[in-house]
C-alpha atoms as a PDB file:
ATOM      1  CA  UNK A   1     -23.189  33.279  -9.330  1.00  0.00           C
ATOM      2  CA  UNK A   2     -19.473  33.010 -10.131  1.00  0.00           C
ATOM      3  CA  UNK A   3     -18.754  31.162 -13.520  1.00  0.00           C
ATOM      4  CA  UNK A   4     -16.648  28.518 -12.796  1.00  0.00           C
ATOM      5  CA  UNK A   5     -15.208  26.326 -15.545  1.00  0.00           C
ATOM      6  CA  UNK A   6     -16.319  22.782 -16.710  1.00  0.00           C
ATOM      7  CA  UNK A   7     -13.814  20.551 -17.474  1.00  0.00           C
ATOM      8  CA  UNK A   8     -14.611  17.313 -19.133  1.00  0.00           C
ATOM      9  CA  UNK A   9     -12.359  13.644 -19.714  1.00  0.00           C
ATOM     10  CA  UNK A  10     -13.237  11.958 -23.093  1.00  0.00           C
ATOM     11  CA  UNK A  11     -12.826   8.223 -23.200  1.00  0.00           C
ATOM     12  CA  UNK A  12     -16.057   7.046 -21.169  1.00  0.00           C
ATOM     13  CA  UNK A  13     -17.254  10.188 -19.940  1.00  0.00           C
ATOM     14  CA  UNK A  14     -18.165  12.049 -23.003  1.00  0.00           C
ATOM     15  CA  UNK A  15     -18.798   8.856 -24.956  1.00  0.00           C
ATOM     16  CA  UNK A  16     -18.917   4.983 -24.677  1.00  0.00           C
ATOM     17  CA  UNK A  17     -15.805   4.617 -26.676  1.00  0.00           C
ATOM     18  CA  UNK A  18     -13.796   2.224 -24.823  1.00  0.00           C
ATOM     19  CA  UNK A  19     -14.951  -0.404 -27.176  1.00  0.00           C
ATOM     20  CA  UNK A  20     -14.146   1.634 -30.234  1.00  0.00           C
ATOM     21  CA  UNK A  21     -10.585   1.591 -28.936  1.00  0.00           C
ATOM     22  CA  UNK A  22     -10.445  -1.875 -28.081  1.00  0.00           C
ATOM     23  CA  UNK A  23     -11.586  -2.631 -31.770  1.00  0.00           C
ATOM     24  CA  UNK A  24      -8.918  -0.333 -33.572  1.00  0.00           C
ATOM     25  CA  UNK A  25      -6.032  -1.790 -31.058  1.00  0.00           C
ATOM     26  CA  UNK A  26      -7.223  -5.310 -32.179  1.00  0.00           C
ATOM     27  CA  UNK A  27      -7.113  -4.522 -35.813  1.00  0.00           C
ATOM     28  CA  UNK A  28      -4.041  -3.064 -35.757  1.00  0.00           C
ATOM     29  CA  UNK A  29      -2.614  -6.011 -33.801  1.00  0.00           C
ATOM     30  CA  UNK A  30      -3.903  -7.929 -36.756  1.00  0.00           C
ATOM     31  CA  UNK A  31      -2.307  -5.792 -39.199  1.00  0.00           C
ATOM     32  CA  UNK A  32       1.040  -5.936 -37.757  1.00  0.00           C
ATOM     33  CA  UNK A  33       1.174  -9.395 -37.709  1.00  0.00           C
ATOM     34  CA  UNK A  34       0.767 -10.232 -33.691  1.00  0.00           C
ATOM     35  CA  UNK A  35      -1.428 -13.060 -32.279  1.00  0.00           C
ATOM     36  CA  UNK A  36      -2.696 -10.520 -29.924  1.00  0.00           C
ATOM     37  CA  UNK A  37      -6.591 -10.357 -29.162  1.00  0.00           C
ATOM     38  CA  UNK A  38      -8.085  -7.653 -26.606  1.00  0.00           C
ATOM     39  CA  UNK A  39     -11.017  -9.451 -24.836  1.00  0.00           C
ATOM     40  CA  UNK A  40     -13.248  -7.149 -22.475  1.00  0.00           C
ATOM     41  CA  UNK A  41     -12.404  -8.486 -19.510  1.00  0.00           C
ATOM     42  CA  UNK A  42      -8.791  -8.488 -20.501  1.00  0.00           C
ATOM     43  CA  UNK A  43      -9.212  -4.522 -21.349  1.00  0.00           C
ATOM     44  CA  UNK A  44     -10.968  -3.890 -18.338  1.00  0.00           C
ATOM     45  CA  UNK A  45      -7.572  -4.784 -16.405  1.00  0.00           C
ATOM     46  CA  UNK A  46      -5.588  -2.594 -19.420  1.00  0.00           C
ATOM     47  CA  UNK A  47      -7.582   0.236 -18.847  1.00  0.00           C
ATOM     48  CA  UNK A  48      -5.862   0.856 -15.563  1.00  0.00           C
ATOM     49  CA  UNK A  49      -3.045   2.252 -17.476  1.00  0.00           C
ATOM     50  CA  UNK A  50      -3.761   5.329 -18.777  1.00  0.00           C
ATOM     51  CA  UNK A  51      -3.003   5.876 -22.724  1.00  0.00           C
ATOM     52  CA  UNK A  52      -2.564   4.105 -25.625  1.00  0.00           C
ATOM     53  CA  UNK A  53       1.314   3.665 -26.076  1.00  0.00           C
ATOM     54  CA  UNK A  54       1.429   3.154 -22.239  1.00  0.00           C
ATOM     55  CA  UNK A  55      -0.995   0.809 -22.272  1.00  0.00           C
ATOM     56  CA  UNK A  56       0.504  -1.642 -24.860  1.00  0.00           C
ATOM     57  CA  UNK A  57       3.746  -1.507 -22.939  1.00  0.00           C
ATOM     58  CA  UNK A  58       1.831  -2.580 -20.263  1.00  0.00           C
ATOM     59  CA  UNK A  59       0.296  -5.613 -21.692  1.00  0.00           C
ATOM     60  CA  UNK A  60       3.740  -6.287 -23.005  1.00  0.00           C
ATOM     61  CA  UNK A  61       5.890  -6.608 -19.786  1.00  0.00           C
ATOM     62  CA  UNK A  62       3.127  -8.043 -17.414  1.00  0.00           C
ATOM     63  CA  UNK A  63       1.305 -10.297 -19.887  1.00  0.00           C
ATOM     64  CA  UNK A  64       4.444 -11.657 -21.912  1.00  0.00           C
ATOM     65  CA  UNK A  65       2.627 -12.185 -24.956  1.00  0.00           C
ATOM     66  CA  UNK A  66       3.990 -13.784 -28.202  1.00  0.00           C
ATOM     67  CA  UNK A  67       6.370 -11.023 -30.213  1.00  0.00           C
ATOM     68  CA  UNK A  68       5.942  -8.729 -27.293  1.00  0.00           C
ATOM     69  CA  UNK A  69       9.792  -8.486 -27.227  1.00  0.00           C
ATOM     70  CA  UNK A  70      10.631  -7.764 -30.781  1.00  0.00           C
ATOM     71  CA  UNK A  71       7.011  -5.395 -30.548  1.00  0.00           C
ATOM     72  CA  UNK A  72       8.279  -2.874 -28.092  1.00  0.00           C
ATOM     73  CA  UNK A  73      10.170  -1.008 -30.847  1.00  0.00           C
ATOM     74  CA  UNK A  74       7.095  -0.636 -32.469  1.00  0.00           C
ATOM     75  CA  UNK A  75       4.787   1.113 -30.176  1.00  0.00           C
ATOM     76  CA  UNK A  76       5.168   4.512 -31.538  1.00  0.00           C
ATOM     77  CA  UNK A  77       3.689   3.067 -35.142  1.00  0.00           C
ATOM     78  CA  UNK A  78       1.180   0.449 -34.076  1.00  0.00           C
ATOM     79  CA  UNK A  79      -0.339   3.708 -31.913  1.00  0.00           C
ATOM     80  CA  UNK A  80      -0.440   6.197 -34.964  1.00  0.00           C
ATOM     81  CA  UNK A  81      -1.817   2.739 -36.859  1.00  0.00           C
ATOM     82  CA  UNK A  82      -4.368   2.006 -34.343  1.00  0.00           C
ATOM     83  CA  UNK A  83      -5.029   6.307 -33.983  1.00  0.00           C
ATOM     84  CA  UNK A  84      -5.748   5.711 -37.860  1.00  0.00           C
ATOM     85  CA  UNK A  85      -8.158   3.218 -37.584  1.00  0.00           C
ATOM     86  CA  UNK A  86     -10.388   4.264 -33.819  1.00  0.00           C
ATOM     87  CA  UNK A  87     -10.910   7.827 -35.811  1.00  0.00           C
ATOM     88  CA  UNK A  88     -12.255   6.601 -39.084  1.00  0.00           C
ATOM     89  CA  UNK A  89     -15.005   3.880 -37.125  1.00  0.00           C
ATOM     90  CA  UNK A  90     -15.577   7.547 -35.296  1.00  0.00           C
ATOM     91  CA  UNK A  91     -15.612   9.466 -38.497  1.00  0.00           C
ATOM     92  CA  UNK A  92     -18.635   6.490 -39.750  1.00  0.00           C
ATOM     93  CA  UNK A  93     -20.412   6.670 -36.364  1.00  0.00           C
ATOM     94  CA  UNK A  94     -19.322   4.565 -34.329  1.00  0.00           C
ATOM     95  CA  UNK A  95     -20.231   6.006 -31.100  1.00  0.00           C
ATOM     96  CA  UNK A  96     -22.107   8.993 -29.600  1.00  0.00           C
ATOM     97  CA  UNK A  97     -22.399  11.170 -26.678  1.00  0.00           C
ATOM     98  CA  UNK A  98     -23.977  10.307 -23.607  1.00  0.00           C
ATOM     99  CA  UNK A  99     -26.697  11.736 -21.792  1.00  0.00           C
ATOM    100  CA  UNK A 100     -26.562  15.079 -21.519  1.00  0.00           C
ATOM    101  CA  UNK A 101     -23.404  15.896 -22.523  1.00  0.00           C
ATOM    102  CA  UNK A 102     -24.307  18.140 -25.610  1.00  0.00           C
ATOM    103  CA  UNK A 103     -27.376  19.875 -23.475  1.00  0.00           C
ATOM    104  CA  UNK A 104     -24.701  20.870 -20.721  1.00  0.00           C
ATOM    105  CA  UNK A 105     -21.488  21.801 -23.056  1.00  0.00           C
ATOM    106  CA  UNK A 106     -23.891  24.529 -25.063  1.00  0.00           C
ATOM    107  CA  UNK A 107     -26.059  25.741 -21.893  1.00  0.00           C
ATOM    108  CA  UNK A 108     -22.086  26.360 -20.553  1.00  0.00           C
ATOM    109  CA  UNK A 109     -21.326  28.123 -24.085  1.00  0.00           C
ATOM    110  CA  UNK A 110     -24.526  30.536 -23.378  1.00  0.00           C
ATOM    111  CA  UNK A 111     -24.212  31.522 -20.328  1.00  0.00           C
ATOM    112  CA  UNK A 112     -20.595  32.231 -20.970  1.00  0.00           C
ATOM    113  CA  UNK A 113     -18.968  29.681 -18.645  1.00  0.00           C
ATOM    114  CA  UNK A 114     -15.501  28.585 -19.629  1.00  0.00           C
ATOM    115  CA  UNK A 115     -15.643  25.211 -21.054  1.00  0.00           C
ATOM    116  CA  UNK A 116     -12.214  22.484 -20.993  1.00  0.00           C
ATOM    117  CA  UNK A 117     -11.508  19.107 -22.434  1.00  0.00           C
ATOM    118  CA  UNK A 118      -8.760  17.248 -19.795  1.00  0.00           C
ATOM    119  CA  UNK A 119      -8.019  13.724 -21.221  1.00  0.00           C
ATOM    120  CA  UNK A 120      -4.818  11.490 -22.323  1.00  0.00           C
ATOM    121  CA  UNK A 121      -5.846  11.160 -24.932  1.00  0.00           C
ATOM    122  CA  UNK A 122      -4.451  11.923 -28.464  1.00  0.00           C
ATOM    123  CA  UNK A 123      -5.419  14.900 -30.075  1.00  0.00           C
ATOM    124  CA  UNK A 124      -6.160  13.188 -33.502  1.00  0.00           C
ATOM    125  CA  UNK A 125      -8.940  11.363 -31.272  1.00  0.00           C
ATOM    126  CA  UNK A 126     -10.423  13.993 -29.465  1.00  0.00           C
ATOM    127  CA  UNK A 127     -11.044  15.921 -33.248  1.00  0.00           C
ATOM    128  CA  UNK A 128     -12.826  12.996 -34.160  1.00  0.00           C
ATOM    129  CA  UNK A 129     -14.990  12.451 -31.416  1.00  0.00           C
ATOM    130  CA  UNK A 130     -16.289  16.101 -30.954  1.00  0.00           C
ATOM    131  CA  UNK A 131     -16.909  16.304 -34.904  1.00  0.00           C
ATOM    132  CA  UNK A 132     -18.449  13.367 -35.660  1.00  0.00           C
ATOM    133  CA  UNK A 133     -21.001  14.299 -32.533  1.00  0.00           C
ATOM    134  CA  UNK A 134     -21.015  18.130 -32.293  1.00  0.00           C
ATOM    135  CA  UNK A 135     -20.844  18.859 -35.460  1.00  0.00           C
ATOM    136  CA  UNK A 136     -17.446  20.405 -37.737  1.00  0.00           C
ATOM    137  CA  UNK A 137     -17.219  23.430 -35.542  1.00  0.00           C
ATOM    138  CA  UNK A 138     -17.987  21.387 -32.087  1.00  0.00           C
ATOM    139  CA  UNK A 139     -14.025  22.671 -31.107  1.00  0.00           C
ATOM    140  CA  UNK A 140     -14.947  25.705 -30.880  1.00  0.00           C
ATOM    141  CA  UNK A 141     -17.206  24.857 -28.230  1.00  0.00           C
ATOM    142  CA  UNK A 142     -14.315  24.214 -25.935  1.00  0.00           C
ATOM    143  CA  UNK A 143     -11.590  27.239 -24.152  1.00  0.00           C
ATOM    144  CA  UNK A 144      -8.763  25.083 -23.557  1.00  0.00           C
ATOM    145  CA  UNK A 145      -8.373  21.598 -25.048  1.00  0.00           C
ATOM    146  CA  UNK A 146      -5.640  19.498 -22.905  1.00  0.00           C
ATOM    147  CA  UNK A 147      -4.959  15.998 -24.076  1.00  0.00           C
ATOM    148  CA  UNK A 148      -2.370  13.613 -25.689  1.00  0.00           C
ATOM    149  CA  UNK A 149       1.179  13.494 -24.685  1.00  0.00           C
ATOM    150  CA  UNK A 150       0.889  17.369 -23.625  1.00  0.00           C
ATOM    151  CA  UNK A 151       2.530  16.574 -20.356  1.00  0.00           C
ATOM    152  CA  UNK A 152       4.682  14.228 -19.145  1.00  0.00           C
ATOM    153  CA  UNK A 153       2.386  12.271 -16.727  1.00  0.00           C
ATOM    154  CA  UNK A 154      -1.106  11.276 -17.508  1.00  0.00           C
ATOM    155  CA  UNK A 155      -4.132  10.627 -14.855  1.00  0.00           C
ATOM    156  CA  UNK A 156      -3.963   9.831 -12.001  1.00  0.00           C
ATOM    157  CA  UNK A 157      -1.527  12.478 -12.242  1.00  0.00           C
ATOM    158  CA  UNK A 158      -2.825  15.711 -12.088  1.00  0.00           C
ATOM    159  CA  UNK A 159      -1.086  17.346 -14.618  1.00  0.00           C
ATOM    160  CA  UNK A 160      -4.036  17.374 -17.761  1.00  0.00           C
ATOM    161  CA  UNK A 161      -5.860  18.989 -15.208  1.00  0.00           C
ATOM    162  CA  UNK A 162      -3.227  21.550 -14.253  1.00  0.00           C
ATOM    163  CA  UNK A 163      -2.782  22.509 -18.026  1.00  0.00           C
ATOM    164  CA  UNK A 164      -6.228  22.909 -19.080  1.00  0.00           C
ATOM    165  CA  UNK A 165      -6.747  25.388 -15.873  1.00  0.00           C
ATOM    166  CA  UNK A 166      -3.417  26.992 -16.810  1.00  0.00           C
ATOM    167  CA  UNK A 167      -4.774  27.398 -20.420  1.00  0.00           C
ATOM    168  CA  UNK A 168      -8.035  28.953 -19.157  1.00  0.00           C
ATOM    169  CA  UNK A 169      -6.299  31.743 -16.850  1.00  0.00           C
ATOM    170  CA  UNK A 170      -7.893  29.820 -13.596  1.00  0.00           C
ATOM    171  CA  UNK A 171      -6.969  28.268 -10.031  1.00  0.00           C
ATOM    172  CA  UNK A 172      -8.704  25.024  -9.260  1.00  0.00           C
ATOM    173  CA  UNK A 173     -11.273  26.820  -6.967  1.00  0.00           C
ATOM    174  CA  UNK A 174     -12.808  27.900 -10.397  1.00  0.00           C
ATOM    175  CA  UNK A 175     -13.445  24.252 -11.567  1.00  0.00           C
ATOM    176  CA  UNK A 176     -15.524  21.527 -11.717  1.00  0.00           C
ATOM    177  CA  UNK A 177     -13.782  17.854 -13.525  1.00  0.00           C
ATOM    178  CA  UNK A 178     -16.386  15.772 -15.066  1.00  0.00           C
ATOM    179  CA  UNK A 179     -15.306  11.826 -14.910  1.00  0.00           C
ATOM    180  CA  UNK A 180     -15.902   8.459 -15.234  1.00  0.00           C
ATOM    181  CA  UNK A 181     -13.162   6.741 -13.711  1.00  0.00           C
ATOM    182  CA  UNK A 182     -10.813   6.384 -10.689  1.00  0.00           C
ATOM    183  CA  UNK A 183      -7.466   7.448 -12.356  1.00  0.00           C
ATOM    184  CA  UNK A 184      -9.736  10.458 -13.920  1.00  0.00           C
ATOM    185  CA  UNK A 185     -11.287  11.280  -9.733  1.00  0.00           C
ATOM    186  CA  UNK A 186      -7.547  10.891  -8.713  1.00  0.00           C
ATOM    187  CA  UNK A 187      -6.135  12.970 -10.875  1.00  0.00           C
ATOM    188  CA  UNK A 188      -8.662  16.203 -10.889  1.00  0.00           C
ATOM    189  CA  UNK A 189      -9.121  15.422  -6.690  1.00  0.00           C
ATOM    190  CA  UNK A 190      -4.775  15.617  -6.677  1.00  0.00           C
ATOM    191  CA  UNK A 191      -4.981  19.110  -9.041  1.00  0.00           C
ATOM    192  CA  UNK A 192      -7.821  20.537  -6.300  1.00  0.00           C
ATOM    193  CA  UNK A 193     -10.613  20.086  -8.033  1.00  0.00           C
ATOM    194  CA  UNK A 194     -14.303  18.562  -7.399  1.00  0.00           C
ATOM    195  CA  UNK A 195     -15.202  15.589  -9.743  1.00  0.00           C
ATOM    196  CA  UNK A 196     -18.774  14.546 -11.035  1.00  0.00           C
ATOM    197  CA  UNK A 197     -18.403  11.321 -11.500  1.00  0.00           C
ATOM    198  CA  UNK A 198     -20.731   9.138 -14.228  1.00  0.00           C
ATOM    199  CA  UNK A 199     -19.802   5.662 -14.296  1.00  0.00           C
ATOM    200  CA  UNK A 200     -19.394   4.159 -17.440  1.00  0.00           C
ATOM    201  CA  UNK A 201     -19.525  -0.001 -18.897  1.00  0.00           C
ATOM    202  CA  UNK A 202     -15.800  -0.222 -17.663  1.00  0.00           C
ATOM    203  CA  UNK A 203     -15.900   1.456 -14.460  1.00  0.00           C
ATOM    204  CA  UNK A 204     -19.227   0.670 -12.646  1.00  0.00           C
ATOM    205  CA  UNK A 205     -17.271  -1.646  -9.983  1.00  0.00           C
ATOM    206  CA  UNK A 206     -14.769   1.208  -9.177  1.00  0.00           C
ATOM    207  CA  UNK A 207     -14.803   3.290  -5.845  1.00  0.00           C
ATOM    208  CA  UNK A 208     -15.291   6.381  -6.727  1.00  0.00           C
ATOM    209  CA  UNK A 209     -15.042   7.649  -2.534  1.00  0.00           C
ATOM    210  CA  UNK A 210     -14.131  11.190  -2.371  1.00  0.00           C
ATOM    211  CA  UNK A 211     -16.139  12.497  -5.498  1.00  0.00           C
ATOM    212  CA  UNK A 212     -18.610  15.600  -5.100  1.00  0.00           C
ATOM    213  CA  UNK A 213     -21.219  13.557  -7.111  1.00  0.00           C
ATOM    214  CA  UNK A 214     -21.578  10.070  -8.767  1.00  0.00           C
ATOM    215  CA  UNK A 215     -24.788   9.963 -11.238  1.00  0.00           C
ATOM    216  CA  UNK A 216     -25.625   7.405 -13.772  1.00  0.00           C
ATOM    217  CA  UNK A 217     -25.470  10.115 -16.690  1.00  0.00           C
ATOM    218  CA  UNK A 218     -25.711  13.932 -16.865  1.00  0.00           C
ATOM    219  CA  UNK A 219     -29.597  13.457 -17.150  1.00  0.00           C
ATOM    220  CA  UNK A 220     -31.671  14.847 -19.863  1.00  0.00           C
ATOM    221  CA  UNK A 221     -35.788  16.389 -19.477  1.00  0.00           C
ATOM    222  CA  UNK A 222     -37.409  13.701 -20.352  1.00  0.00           C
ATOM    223  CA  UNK A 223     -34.149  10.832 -19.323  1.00  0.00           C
ATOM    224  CA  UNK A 224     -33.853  12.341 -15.621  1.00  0.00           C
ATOM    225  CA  UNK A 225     -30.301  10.509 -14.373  1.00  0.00           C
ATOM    226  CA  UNK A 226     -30.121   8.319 -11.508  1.00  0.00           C
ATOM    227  CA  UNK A 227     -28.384   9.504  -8.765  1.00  0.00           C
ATOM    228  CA  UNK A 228     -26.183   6.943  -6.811  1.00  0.00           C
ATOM    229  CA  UNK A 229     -23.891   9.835  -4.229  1.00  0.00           C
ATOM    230  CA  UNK A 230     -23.247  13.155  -3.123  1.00  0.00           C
ATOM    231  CA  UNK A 231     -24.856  15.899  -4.721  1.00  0.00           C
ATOM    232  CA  UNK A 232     -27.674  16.107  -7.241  1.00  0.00           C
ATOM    233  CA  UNK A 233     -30.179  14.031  -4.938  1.00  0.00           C
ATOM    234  CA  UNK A 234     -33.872  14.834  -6.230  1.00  0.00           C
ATOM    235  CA  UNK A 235     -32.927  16.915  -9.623  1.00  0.00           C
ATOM    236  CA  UNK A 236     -34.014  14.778 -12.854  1.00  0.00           C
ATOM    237  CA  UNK A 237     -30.385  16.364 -14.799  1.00  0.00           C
ATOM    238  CA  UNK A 238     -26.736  18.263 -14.378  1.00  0.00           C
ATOM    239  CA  UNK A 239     -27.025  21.701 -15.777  1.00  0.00           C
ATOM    240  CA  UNK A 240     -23.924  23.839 -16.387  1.00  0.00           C
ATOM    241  CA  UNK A 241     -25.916  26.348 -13.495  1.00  0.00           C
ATOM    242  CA  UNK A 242     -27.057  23.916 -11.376  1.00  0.00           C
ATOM    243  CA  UNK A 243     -23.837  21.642 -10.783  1.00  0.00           C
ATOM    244  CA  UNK A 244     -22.556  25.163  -9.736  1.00  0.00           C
ATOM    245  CA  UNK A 245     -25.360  26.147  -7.947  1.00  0.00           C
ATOM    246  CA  UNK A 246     -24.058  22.545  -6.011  1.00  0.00           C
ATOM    247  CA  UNK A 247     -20.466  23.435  -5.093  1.00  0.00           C
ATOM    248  CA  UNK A 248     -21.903  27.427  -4.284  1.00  0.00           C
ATOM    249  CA  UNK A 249     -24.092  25.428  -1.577  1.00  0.00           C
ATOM    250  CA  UNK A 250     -21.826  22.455  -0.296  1.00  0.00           C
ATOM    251  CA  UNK A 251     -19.319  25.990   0.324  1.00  0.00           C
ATOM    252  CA  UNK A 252     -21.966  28.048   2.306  1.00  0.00           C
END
């Protein structure tokens, strides 16, 4: 069976940590002195900008907000502040992995299939993420990391996606994106690739058309997932194998 890559988003996919970021942005909102407050359902709307800096300019031109004028300036520093403070709630455990998502990353690692982190964002946050829950050598888990403000357009551009094949030596035919939102399924569907999609708290009302397979998790033995679309119908979990033992078949 041909080893094609993995290649897995961050924010919502790996882990739940939308709220961690929502937290950290609201704290450093504080600390800067703005009368700013991040509700959910407000972030929810956010969160269809990807990345951080992008994402406060965002809220800045189309919700006017008080200082958002006099703020813009200071986008570069409230997202280092607000970097800061989402990787030291990580760093005290503020969020772990969801289902599956360890089981599949090290059943990739020993069977020798390439393994790829495609996200916007920062590097600083991926670090903390992957430590805090695969332990201090969980990078070296991964062949290519592509994240942060390594290209010039973030999802739904395909771009991340481009560079993290690029960076493993591979054409999209090779790889399989694993996602959890819309911008994430439009970018990896625009860079040729086939997206397992697992929903996550912010995204569950998306359409996620067009993806190879939408699951509730990645499934673990004794937590089988619950399959909502396309492929995986019948099989309690996503193994690094069997998702390509899925493409191999939907190609015969």
């Amino acid at each position: 069976m041909k080893r094609k890559a993995l290649l897995f988003d961050i924010d919502g996919t790996f882990s739940e940590t939308e709220e961690v970021h929502r937290r950290a942005f609201n704290e450093t909102f504080e600390a800067f002195g703005l009368d700013w407050h991040w509700d959910q359902p407000l972030y929810k709307k956010l969160l269809e900008v990807t990345g951080g800096k992008e994402r406060m300019r965002y809220y800045i031109d189309d919700w006017a907000p008080p200082g958002g004028a006099e703020a813009i300036e200071k986008i570069p520093a409230m997202h280092a502040d607000k970097t800061d403070r989402y990787t030291a709630l990580i760093d005290g455990g503020a969020a772990t992995l969801r289902p599956g998502i360890e089981r599949i990353i090290r059943e990739a690692k020993a069977a020798g299939i390439p393994v790829a982190i495609a996200t916007t964002t920062s590097l600083p946050n991926i670090e903390a993420l992957v430590k805090a829950t695969l332990g201090p050598d969980g990078m070296a888990l991964f062949d290519a990391i592509a994240g942060g403000d390594s290209v010039k357009k973030k999802k739904p551009a395909p771009d991340i996606y481009r560079l993290a094949l690029e960076q493993l030596g591979l054409g999209p035919e090779d790889g399989i994106a694993f996602e959890d939102s819309i911008n994430g399924l439009r970018s990896a569907t625009a860079a040729g690739l086939p997206s397992i999609i697992t929903p996550s708290v912010y995204t569950d009302d998306q359409d996620f058309t067009g993806a190879f397979s939408i699951l509730s998790d990645l499934g673990e033995p004794d937590r089988p997932y619950t399959h909502i679309a396309g492929a995986g119908a019948g099989e309690p979990m996503v193994t690094a194998e069997g998702a390509i033992r899925w493409l191999t078949a939907r190609a015969a």
